[in-house]
Protein backbone atom coordinates (compact mmCIF):
# COMPACT_ATOMS: atom_id res chain seq x y z
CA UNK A 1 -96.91 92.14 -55.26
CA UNK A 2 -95.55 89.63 -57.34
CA UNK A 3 -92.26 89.47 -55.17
CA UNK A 4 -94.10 89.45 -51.87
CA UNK A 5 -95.79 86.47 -52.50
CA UNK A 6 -92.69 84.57 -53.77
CA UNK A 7 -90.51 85.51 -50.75
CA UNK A 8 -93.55 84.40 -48.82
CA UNK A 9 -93.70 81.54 -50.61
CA UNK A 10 -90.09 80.75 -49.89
CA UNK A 11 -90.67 81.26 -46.13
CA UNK A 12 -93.38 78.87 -46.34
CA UNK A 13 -91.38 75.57 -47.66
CA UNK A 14 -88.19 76.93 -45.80
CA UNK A 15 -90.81 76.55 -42.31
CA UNK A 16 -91.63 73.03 -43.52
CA UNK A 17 -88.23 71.65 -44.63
CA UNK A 18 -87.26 72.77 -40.52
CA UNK A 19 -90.70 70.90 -39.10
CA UNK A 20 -89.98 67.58 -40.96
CA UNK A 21 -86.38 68.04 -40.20
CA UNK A 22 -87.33 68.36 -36.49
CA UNK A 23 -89.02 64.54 -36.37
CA UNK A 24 -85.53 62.40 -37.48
CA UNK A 25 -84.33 60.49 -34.74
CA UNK A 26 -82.89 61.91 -32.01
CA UNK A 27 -80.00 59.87 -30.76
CA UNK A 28 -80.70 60.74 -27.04
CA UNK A 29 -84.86 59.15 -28.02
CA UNK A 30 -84.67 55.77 -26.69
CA UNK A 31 -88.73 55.36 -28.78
CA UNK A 32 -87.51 55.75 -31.80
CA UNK A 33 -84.45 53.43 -31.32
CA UNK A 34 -82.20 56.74 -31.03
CA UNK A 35 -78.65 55.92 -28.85
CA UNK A 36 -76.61 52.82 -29.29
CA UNK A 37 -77.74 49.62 -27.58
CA UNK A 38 -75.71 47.92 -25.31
CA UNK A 39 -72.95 45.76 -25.96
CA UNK A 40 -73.54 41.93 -25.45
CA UNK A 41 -71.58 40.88 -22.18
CA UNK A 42 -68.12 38.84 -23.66
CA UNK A 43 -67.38 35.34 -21.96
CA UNK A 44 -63.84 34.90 -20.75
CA UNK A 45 -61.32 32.73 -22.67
CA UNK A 46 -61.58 29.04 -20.74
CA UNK A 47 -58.28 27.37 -20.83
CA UNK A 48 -58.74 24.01 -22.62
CA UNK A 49 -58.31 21.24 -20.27
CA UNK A 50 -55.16 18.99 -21.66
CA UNK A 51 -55.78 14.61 -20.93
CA UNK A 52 -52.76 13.09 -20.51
CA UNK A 53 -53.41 9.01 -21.76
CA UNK A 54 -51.47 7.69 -18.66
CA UNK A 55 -51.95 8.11 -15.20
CA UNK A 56 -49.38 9.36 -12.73
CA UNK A 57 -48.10 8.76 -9.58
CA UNK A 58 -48.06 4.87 -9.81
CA UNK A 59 -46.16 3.13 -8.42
CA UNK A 60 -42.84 1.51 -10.31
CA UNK A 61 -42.78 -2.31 -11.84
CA UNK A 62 -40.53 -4.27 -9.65
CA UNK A 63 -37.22 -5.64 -11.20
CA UNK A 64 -36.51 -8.83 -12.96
CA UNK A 65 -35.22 -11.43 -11.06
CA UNK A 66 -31.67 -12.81 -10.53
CA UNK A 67 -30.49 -15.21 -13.41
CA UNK A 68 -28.14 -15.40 -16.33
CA UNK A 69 -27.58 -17.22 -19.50
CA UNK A 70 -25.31 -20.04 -20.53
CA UNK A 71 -23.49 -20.65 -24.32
CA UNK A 72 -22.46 -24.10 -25.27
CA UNK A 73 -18.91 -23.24 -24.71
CA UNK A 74 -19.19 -22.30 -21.25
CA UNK A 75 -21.25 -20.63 -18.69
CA UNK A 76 -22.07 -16.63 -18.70
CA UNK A 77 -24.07 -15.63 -15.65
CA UNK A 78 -25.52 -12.38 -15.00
CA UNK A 79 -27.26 -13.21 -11.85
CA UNK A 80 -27.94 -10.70 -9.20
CA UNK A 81 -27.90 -10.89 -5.26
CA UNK A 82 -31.38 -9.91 -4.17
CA UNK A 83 -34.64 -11.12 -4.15
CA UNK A 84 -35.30 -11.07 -7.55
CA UNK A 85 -36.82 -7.46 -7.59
CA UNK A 86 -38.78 -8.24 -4.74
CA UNK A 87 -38.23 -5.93 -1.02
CA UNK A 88 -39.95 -5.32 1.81
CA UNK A 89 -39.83 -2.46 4.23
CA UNK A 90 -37.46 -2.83 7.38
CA UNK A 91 -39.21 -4.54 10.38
CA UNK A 92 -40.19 -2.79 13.73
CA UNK A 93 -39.04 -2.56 16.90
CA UNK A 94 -36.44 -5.38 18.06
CA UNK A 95 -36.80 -7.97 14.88
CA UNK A 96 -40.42 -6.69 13.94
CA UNK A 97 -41.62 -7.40 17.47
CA UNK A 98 -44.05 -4.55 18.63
CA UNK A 99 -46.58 -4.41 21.35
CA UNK A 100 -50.42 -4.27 20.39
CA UNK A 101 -53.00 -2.51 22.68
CA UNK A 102 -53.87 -5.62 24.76
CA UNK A 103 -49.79 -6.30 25.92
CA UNK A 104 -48.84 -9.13 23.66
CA UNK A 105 -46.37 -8.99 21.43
CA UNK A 106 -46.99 -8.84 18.16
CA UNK A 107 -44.86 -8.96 15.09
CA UNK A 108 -44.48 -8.58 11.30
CA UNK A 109 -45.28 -11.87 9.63
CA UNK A 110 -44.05 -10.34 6.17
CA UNK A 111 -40.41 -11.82 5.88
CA UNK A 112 -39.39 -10.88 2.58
CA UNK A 113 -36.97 -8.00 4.02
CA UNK A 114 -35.08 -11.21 5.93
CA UNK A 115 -35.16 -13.67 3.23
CA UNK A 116 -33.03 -13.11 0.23
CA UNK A 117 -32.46 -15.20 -2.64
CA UNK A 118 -28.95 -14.65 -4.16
CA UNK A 119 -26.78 -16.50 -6.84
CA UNK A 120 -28.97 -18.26 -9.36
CA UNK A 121 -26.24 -20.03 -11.88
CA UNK A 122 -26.87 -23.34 -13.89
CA UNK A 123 -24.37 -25.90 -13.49
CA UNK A 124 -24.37 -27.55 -16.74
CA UNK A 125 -22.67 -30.95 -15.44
CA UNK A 126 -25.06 -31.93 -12.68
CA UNK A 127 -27.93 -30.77 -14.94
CA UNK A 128 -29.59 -28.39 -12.61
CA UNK A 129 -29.97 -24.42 -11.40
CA UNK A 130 -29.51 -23.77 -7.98
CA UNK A 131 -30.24 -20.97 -5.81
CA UNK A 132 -29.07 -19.92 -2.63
CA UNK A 133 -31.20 -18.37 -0.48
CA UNK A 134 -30.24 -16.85 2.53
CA UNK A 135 -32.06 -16.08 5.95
CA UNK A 136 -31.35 -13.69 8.45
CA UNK A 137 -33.89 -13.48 11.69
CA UNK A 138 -33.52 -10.08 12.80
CA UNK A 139 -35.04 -10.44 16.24
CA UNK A 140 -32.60 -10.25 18.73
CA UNK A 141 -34.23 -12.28 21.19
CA UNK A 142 -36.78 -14.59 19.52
CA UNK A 143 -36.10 -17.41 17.29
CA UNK A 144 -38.20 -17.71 13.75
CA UNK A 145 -39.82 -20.27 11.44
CA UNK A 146 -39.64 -19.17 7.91
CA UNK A 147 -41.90 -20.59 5.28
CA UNK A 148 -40.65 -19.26 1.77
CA UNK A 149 -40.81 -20.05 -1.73
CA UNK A 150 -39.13 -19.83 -5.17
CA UNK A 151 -39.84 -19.64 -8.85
CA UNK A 152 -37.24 -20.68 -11.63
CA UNK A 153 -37.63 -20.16 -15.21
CA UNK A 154 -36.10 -20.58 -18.49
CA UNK A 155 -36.48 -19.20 -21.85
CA UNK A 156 -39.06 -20.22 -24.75
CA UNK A 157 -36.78 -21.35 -26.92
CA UNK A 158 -32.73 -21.12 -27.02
CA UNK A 159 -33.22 -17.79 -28.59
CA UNK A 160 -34.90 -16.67 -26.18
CA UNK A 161 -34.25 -12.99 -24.33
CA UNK A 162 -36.18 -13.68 -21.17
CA UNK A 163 -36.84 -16.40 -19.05
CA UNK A 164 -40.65 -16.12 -19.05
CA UNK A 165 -41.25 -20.46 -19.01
CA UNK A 166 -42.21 -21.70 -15.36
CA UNK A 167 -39.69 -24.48 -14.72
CA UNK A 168 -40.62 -25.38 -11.06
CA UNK A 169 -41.81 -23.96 -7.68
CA UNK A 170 -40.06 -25.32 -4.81
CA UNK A 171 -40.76 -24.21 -0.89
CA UNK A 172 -39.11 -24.67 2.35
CA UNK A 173 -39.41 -23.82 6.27
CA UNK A 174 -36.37 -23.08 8.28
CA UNK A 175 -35.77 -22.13 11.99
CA UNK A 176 -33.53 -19.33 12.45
CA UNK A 177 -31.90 -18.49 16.22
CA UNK A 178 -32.78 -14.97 17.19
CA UNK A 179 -29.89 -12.76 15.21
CA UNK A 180 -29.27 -15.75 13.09
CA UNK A 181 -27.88 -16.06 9.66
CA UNK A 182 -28.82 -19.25 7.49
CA UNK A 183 -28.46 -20.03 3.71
CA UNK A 184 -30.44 -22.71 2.11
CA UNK A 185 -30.00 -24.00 -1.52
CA UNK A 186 -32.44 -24.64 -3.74
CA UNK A 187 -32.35 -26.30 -6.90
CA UNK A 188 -34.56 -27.09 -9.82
CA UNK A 189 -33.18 -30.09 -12.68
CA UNK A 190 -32.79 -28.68 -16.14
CA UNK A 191 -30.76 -30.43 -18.84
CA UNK A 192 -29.59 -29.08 -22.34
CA UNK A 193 -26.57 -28.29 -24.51
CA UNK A 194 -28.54 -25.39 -26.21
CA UNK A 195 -28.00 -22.09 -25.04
CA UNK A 196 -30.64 -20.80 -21.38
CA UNK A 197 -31.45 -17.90 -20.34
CA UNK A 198 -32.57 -18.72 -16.77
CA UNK A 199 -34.16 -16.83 -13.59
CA UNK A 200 -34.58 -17.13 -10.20
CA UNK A 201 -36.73 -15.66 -7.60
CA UNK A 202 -38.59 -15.52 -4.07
CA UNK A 203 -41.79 -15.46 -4.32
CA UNK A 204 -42.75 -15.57 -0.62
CA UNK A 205 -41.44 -15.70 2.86
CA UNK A 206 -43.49 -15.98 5.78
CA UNK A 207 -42.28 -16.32 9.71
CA UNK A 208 -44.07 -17.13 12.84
CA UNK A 209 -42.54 -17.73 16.55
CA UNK A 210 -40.57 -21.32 16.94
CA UNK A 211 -42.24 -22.63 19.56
């Protein structure tokens, strides 16, 4: 009797060990926070942007201008033919003559492409730097005023690498024969024993009809 109700005993907790074992979480049991939760969606890798300090795609400095230096002993000059670093783009048509919409023709006023300064040197006897600057009207059939103007500079001081000191502006206005070819000099007085770095350079050239 004994026995009976010990094995019956035994059934007894074995039954409720299974029923409390039956209420854990079921992993398919969303309720009871059964099943793994979904991942959080993962942003893409963004490329860092990179800043470059300068800016591209300008344009270029233009050159120094023509010019040289001079010793005491004697005269050393590295002047340049050219405009000093200055160019302009090639003219229309015959001469920069084109026609506009109402018949007449019209033309490039720009001139710096025909006037071109060349040889700056400083003749240390006469005291001065000159400058030839020469003229060439492209037109084949029409004759040209030209209105330019040039710059000439020295250096700060004898040391001095670069002529960066305004010495004098000087203009003129010319009248070139259509296909023409004239050279004008100019000159700006300057007077020392010391050693110059000097420059020259057109600044402007303008042209209208000769009327």
């Amino acid at each position: 009797m004994r026995v009976r109700r010990a094995v019956g005993a035994a059934a007894l907790a074995l039954t409720a060990v299974a029923v409390l074992s039956g209420c854990t979480d079921d992993p398919e049991d969303k309720a009871f926070g059964g099943g793994d939760a979904p991942a959080p969606p993962t942003m893409p890798n963004m490329p860092s942007p990179s800043l470059s300090p300068y800016p591209s795609g300008l344009p270029d400095t233009p050159g120094t201008s023509s010019g040289g230096s001079s010793d005491s002993g004697g005269l050393s000059s590295g002047g340049s033919s050219g405009s000093g670093g200055l160019s302009s783009g090639g003219s229309s048509g015959s001469g920069g003559l084109s026609s506009g919409s109402s018949g007449q023709p019209t033309y490039d006023s720009n001139a710096l492409g025909e006037v071109i300064g060349q040889n700056c040197d400083y003749e240390r006897t006469s005291g001065r730097i000159t400058y030839d600057v020469d003229i060439q009207n492209s037109s084949s059939d029409q004759a040209f005023r030209y209105s330019f103007s040039v710059v000439f500079k020295v250096g700060q001081t004898p040391s001095s690498a670069v002529a960066s000191r305004t010495l004098a502006y000087r203009s003129d206005t010319v009248t070139v024969s259509s296909g023409g070819d004239r050279t004008v000099e100019m000159h700006a007085p300057y007077s020392t024993n010391d050693r110059l770095v000097y420059s020259c350079q057109v600044t402007s050239a303008r042209k209208y009809p000769a009327s």
